[in-house]
Protein backbone atom coordinates (compact mmCIF):
# COMPACT_ATOMS: atom_id res chain seq x y z
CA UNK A 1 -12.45 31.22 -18.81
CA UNK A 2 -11.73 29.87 -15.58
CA UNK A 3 -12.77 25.87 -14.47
CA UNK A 4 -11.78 23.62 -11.27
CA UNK A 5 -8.96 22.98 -12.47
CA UNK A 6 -7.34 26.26 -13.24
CA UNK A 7 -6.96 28.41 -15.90
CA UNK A 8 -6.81 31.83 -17.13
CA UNK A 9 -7.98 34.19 -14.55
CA UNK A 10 -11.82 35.50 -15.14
CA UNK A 11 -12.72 38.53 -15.79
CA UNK A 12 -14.87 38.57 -12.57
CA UNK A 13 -14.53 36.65 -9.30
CA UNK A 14 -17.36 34.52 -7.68
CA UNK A 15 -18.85 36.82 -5.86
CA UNK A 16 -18.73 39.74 -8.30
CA UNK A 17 -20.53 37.51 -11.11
CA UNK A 18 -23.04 35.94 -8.25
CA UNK A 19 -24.37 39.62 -7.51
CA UNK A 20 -24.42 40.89 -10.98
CA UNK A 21 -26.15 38.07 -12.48
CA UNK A 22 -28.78 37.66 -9.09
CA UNK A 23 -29.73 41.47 -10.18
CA UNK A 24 -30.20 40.85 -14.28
CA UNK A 25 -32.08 37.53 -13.41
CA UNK A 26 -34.34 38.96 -10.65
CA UNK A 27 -35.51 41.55 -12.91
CA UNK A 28 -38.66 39.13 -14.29
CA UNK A 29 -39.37 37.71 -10.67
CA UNK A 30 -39.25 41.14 -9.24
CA UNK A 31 -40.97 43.04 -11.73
CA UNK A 32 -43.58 40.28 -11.15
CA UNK A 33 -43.78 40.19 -7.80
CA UNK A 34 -43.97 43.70 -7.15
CA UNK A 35 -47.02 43.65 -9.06
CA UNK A 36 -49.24 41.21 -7.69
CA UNK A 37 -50.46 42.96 -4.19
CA UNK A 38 -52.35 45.64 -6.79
CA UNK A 39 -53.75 43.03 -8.76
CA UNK A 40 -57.35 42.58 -6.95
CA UNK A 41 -57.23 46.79 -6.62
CA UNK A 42 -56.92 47.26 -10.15
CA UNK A 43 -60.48 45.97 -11.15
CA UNK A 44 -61.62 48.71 -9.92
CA UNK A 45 -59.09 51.12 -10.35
CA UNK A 46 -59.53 50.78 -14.36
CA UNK A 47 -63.49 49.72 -13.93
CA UNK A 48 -62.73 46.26 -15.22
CA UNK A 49 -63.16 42.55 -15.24
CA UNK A 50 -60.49 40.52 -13.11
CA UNK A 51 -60.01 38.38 -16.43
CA UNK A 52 -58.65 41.52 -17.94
CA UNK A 53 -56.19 42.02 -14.56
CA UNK A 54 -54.98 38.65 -15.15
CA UNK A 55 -54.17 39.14 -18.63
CA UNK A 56 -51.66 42.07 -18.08
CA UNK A 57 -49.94 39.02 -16.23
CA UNK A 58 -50.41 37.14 -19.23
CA UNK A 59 -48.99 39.03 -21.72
CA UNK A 60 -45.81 40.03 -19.74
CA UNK A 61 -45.21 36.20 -19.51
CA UNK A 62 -45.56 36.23 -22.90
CA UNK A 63 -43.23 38.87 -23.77
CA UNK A 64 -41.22 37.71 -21.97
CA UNK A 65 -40.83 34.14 -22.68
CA UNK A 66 -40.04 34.93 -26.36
CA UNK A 67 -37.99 37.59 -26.32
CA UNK A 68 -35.35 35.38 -24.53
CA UNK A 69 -35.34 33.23 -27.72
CA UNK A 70 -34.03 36.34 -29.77
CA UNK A 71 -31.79 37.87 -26.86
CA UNK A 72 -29.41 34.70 -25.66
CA UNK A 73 -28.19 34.21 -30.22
CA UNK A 74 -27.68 38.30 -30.04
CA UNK A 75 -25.73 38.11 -27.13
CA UNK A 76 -23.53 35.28 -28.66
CA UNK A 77 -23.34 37.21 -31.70
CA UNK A 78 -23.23 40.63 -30.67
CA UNK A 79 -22.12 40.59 -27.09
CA UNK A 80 -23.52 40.19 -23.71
CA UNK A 81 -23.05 44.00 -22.44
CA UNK A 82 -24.97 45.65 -25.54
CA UNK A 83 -27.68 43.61 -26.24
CA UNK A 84 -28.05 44.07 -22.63
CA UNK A 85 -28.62 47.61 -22.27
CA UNK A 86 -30.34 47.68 -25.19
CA UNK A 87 -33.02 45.48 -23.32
CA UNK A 88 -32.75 47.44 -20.29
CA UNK A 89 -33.88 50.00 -22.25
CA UNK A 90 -36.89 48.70 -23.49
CA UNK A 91 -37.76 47.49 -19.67
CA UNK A 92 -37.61 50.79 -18.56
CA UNK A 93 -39.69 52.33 -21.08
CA UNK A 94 -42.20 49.88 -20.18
CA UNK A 95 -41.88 50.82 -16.98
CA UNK A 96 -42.32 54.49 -17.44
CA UNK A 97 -45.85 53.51 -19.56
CA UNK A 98 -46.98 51.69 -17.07
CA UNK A 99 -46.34 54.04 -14.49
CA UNK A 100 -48.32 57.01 -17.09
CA UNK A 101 -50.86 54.60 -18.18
CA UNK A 102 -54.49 55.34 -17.57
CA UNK A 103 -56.59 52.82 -19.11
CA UNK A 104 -55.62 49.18 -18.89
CA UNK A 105 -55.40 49.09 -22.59
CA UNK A 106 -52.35 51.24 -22.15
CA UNK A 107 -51.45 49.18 -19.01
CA UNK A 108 -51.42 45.96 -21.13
CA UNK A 109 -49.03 47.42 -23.74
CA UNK A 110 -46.61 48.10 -21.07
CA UNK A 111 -46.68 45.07 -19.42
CA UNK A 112 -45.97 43.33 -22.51
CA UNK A 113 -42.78 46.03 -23.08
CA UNK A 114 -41.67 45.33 -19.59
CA UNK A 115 -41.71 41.10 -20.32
CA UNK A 116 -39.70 41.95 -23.51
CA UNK A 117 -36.87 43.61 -21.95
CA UNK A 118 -37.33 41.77 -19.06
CA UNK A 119 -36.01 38.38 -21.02
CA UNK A 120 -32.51 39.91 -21.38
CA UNK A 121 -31.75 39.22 -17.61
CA UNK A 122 -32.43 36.05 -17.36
CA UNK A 123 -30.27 34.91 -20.57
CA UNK A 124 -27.76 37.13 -19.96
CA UNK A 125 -27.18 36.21 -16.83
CA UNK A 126 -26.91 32.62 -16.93
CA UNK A 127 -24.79 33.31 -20.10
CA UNK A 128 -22.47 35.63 -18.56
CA UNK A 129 -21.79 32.80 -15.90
CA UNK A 130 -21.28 29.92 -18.06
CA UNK A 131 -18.25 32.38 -20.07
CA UNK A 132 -16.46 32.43 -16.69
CA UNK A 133 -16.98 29.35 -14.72
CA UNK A 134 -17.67 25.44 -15.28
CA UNK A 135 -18.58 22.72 -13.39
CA UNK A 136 -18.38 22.87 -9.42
CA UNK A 137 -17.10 26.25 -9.91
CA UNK A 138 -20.48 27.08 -12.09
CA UNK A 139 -23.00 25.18 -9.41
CA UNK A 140 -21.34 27.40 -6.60
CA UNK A 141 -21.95 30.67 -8.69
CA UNK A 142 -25.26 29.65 -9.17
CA UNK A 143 -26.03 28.38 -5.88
CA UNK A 144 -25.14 31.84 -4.98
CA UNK A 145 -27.26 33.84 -7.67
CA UNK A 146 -30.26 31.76 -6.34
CA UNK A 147 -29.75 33.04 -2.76
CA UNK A 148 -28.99 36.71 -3.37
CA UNK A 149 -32.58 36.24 -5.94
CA UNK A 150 -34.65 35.10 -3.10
CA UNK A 151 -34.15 38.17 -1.35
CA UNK A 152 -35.83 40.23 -4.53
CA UNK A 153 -38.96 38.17 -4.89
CA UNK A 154 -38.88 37.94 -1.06
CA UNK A 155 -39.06 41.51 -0.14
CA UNK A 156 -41.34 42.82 -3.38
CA UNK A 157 -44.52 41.78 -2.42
CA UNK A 158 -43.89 43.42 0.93
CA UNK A 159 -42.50 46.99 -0.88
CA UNK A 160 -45.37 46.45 -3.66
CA UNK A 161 -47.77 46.58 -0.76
CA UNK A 162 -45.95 49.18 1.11
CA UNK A 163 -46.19 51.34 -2.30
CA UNK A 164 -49.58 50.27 -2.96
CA UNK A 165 -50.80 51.91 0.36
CA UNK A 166 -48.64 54.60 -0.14
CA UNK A 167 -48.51 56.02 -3.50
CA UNK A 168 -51.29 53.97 -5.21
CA UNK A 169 -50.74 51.17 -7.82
CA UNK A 170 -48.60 53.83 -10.01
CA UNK A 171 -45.62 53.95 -7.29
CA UNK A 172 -44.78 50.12 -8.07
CA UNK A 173 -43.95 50.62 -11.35
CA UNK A 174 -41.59 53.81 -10.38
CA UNK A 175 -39.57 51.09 -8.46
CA UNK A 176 -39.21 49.12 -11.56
CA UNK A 177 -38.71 52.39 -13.38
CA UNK A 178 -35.52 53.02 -10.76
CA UNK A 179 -34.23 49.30 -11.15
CA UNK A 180 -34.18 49.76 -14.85
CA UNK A 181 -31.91 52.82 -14.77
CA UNK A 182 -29.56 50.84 -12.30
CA UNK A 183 -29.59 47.86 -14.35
CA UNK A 184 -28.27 50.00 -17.16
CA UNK A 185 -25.91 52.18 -14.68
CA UNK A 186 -24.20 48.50 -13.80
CA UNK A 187 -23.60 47.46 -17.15
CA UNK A 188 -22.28 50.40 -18.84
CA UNK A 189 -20.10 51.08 -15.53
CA UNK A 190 -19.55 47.61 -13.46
CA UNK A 191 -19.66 45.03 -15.91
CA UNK A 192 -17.00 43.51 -18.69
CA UNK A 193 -18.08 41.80 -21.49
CA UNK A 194 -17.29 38.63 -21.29
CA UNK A 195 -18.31 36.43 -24.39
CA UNK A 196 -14.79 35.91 -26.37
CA UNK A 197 -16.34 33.59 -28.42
CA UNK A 198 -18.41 35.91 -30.75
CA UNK A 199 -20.27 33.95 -33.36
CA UNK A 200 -21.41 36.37 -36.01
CA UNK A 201 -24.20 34.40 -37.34
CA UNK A 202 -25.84 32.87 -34.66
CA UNK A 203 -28.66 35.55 -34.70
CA UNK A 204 -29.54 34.86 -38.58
CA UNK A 205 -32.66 33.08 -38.44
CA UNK A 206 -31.78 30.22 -40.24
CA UNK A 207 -28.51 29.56 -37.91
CA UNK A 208 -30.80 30.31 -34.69
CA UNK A 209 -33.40 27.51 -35.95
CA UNK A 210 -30.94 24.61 -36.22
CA UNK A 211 -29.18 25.84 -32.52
CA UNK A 212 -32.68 25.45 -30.94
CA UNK A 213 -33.21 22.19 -32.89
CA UNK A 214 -29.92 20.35 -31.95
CA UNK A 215 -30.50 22.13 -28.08
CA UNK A 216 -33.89 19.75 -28.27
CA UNK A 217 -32.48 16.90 -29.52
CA UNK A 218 -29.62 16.92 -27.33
CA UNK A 219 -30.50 15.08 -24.00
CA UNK A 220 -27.82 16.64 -22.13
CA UNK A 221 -29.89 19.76 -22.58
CA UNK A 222 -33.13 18.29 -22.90
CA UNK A 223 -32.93 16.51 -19.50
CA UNK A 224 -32.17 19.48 -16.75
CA UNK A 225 -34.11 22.10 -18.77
CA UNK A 226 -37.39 20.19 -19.32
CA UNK A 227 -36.85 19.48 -15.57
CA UNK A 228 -36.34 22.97 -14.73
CA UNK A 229 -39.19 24.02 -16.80
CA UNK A 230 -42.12 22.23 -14.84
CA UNK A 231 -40.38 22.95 -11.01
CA UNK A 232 -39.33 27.07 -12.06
CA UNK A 233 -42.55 27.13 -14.30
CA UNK A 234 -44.21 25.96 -11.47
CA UNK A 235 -43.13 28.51 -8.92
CA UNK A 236 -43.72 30.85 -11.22
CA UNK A 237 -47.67 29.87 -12.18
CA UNK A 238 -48.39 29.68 -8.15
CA UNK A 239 -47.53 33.35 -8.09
CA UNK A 240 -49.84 34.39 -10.50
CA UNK A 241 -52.81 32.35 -7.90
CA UNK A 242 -51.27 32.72 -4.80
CA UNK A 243 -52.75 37.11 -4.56
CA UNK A 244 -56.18 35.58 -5.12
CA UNK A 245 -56.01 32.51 -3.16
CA UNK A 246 -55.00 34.00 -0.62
CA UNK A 247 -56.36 37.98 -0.36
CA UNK A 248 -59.74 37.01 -1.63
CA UNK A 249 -60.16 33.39 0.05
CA UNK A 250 -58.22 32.98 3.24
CA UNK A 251 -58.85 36.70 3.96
CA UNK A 252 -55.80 38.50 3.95
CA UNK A 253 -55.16 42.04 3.18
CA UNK A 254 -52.73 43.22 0.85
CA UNK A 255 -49.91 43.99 3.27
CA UNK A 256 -50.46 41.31 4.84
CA UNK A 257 -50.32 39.03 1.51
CA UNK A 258 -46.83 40.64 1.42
CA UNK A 259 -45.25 39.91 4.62
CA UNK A 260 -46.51 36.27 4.36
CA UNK A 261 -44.52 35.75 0.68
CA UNK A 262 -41.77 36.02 2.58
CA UNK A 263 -42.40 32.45 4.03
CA UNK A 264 -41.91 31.94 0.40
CA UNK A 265 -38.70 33.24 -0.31
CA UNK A 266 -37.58 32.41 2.80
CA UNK A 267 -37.68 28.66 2.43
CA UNK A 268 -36.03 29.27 -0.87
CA UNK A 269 -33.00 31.01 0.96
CA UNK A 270 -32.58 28.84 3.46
CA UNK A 271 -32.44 25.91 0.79
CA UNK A 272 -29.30 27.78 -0.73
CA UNK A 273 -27.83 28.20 2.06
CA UNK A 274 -28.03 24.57 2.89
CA UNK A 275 -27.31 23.98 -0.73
CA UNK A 276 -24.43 26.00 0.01
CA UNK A 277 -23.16 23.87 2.96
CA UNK A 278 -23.76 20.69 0.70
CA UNK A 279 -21.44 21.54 -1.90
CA UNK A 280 -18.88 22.10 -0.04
CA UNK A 281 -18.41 18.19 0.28
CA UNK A 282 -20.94 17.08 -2.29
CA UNK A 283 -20.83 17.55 -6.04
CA UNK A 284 -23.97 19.72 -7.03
CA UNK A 285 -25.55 16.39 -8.99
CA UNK A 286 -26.10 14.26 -6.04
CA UNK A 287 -28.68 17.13 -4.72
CA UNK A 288 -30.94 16.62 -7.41
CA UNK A 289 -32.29 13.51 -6.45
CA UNK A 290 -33.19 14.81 -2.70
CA UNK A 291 -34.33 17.95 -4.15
CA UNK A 292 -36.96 15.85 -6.41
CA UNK A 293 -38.35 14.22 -3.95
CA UNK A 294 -38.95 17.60 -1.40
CA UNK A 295 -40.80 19.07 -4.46
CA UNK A 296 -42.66 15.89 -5.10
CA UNK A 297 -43.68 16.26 -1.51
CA UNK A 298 -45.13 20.08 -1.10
CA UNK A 299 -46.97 19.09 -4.72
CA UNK A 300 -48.76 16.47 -3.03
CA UNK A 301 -49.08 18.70 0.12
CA UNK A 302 -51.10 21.29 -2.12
CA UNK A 303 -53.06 18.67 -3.70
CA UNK A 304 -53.92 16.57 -1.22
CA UNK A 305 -54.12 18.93 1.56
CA UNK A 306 -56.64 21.87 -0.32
CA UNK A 307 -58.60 19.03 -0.90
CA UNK A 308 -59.41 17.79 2.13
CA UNK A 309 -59.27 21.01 4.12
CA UNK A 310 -60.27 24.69 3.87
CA UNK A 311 -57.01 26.68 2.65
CA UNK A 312 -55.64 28.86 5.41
CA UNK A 313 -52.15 30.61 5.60
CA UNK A 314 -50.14 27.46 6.99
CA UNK A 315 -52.24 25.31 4.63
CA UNK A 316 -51.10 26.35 1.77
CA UNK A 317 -47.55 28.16 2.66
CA UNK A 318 -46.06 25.10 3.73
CA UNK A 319 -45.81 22.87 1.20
CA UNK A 320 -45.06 26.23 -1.21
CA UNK A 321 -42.51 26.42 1.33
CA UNK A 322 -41.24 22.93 0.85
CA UNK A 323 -41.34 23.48 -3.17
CA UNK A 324 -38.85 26.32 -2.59
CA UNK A 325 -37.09 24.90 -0.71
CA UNK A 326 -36.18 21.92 -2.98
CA UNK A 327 -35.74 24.50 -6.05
CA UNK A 328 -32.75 25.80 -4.53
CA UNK A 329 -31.20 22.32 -4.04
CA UNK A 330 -31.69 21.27 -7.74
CA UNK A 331 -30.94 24.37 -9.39
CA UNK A 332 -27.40 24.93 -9.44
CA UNK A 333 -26.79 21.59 -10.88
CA UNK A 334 -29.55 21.42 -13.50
CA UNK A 335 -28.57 25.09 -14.56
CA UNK A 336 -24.88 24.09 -14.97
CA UNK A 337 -25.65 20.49 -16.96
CA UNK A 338 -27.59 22.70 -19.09
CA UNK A 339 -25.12 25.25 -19.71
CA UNK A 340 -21.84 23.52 -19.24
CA UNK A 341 -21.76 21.25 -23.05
CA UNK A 342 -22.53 24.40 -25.61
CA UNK A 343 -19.60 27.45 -24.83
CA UNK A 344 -20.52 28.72 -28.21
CA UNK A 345 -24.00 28.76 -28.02
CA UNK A 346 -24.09 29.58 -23.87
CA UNK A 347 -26.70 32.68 -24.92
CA UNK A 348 -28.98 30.50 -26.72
CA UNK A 349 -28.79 27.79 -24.09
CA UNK A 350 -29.23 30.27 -21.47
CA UNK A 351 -32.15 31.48 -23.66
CA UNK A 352 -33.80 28.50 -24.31
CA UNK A 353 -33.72 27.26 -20.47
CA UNK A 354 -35.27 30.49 -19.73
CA UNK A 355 -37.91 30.30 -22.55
CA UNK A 356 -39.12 26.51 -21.44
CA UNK A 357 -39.15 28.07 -17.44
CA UNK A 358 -41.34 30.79 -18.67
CA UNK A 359 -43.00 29.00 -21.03
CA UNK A 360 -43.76 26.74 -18.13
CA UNK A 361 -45.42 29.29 -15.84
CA UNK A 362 -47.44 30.66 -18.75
CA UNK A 363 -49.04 27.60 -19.62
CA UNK A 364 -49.34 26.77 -15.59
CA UNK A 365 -51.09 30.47 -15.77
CA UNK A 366 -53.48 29.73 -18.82
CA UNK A 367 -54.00 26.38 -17.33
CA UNK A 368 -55.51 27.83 -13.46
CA UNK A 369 -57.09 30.54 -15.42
CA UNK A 370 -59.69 28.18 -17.32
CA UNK A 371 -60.67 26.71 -13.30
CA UNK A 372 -63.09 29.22 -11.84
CA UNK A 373 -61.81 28.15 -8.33
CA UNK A 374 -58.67 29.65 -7.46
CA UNK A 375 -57.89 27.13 -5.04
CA UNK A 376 -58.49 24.04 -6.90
CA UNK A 377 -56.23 25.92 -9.18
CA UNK A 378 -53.51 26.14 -7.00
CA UNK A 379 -54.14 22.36 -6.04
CA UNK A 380 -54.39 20.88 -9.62
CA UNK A 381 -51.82 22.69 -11.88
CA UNK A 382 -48.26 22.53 -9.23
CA UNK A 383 -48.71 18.75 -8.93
CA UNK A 384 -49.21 18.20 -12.55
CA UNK A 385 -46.52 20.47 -13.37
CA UNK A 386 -43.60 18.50 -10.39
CA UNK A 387 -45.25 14.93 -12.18
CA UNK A 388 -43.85 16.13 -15.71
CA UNK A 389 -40.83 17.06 -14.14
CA UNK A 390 -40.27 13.81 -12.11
CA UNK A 391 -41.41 12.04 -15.87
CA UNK A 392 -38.32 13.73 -17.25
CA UNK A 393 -35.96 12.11 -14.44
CA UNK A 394 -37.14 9.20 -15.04
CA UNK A 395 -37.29 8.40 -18.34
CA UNK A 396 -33.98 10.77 -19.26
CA UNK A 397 -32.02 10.37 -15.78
CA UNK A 398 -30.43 7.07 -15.85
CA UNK A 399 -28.89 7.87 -19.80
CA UNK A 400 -27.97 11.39 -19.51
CA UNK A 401 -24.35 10.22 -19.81
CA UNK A 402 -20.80 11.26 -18.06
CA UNK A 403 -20.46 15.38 -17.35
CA UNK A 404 -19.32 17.51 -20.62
């Protein structure tokens, strides 16, 4: 393991680590985003309700906000490179059902395959970093993973569409089908294990309930990943309202609805790469504060501003653009604090951060899908979601302590 201040040489460099663990933790944002231009076309593609659409969202979220709870203990017990591909594998036979299916029964079934193997990148990933680096070190890797993960969710929309006009809603899921097999490919080929710190147990359920329950009860934990479950959750229930808010209120079409996510993304890369900038003088901590109070300000932008307005494009892009933006400042340094105090448990911890982000969007998801109005929706459940989130600061900010 390799720190600041020196150390054994890692197995991987920065960049290396940065690119493998931007492709495992894309895979959910990806395999999401890809999907959603087809979303309105597949009511009537399977002769359905939209409800029923919206579930196959649903259920992926749900699959894969669990399945992270089992893969991070495997991965401390078993490795990070098998339980990997075994996960991979699972995606892509998800991916290859969807692609077949031909009811949205069948269609539902794979979507929640696809969430299940889907959890492995995001755990893994974060794990995989938090065996090599700490501290500065760690917010720079991460800082870096964020950047290189824009670029996924910011270009899928616009391939989903492309594929969508293409090859029909089946030719989106043989991307994912492809990124599955490559996934794999890189970690039987391009990646080292690196978890020397094998705990044999820490899968047994009795040993994996008393690691969650001492994660939760420890505020250096509890602080940056109930924070980063209401901003990521966030970001992650807008994009299961933005295809409908959008495509079926402001008017859009679907390849259209594509290029514009990349207003999206692109505020999110730019914040990295400003992020990036900062640290280079800054520690990654004093960026949390600033990055607050830019996602405090595109929630109230939504809120305030679909209120008082009809939605258009620049309406409601902006302050999602401002959101973004301020993820990328906060993230390396809430990732890192969550990460940096448990090298024994770094799957679980991983898993667990992933599991409340997930857990996050889902109920943001469940939440907007009980309004009948997309766009009060979209202006309601970001807000409420950045208030929890700024609760957290406040009440768990000022006591979380001196760095582990």
């Amino acid at each position: 393991m390799a720190d600041d201040s020196g150390g054994a040489r890692p197995l991987l460099g920065e960049r290396p680590a940065a690119v493998i663990g931007a492709l495992l933790v894309a895979l959910g944002p990806v395999s999401m985003a890809l999907y959603t231009p087809a979303m309105p076309s597949l009511v009537a593609v399977f002769d359905t309700e939209m409800s029923t659409v919206k579930l196959t969202l649903t259920v992926y979220f749900l699959g894969f906000a669990l399945a992270q709870l089992l893969v991070g203990p495997l991965s401390d017990a078993r490795g990070r490179r098998p339980v990997g591909i075994a996960f991979m594998g699972l995606y892509l036979a998800g991916s290859v059902l969807a692609f077949l299916a031909d009811t949205v029964e069948w269609l539902l079934v794979a979507r929640a395959v696809q969430g299940v193997g889907a959890a492995a990148g995001v755990a893994l990933s974060r794990a995989i970093v938090r065996d090599l680096f700490t501290g500065q070190q760690s917010a720079r890797i991460m800082n870096l993973i964020g950047i290189f993960l824009a670029l996924g969710p910011a270009l899928s929309p616009t391939i989903g569409s492309v594929m969508l006009a293409l090859g029909g809603w089946n030719a989106i899921f043989g991307v994912m089908v492809v990124y599955g097999i490559g996934l794999i490919l890189m970690l039987l080929f391009l990646t080292p294990e690196t978890n020397r710190l094998l705990v044999k147990g820490a899968a047994r359920p009795s040993v994996l309930l008393r690691t969650y329950i001492g994660l939760l009860r420890d505020r250096r934990f509890l602080r940056p990943g109930l924070m980063l479950g209401g901003t990521v959750g966030a970001l992650y229930a807008i994009a299961t309202m933005l295809p409908f808010v959008l495509i079926e209120v402001v008017g859009l079409t679907p390849m259209e609805f594509g290029l514009g996510m990349l207003a999206q993304s692109g505020a999110f890369i730019a914040g990295g790469v400003a992020t990036k900038m900062l640290l280079r003088r800054r520690d990654a901590r004093t960026l949390v504060i600033p990055g607050l109070a830019l996602c405090v300000a595109g929630a109230l932008g939504l809120a305030i501003g679909l209120r008082i307005a009809p939605p258009t494009f620049l309406g409601v892009m902006v302050p999602v653009g401002i959101f973004a933006f301020s993820l990328a400042m906060m993230m390396p340094a809430l990732t890192t604090d969550a990460l940096a105090p448990f090298p024994r448990a770094a799957g679980a911890a991983a898993a667990l951060m992933g599991f409340l982000q997930m857990g996050g969007g889902l109920a943001g998801s469940a939440a907007a899908s009980f309004l009948d109005d997309h766009v009060m929706a979209m202006a309601s459940v970001l807000p409420v979601m950045v208030g929890l989130a700024l609760g957290v600061e406040l009440l768990l900010g000022r006591r979380r302590g001196a760095p582990a």
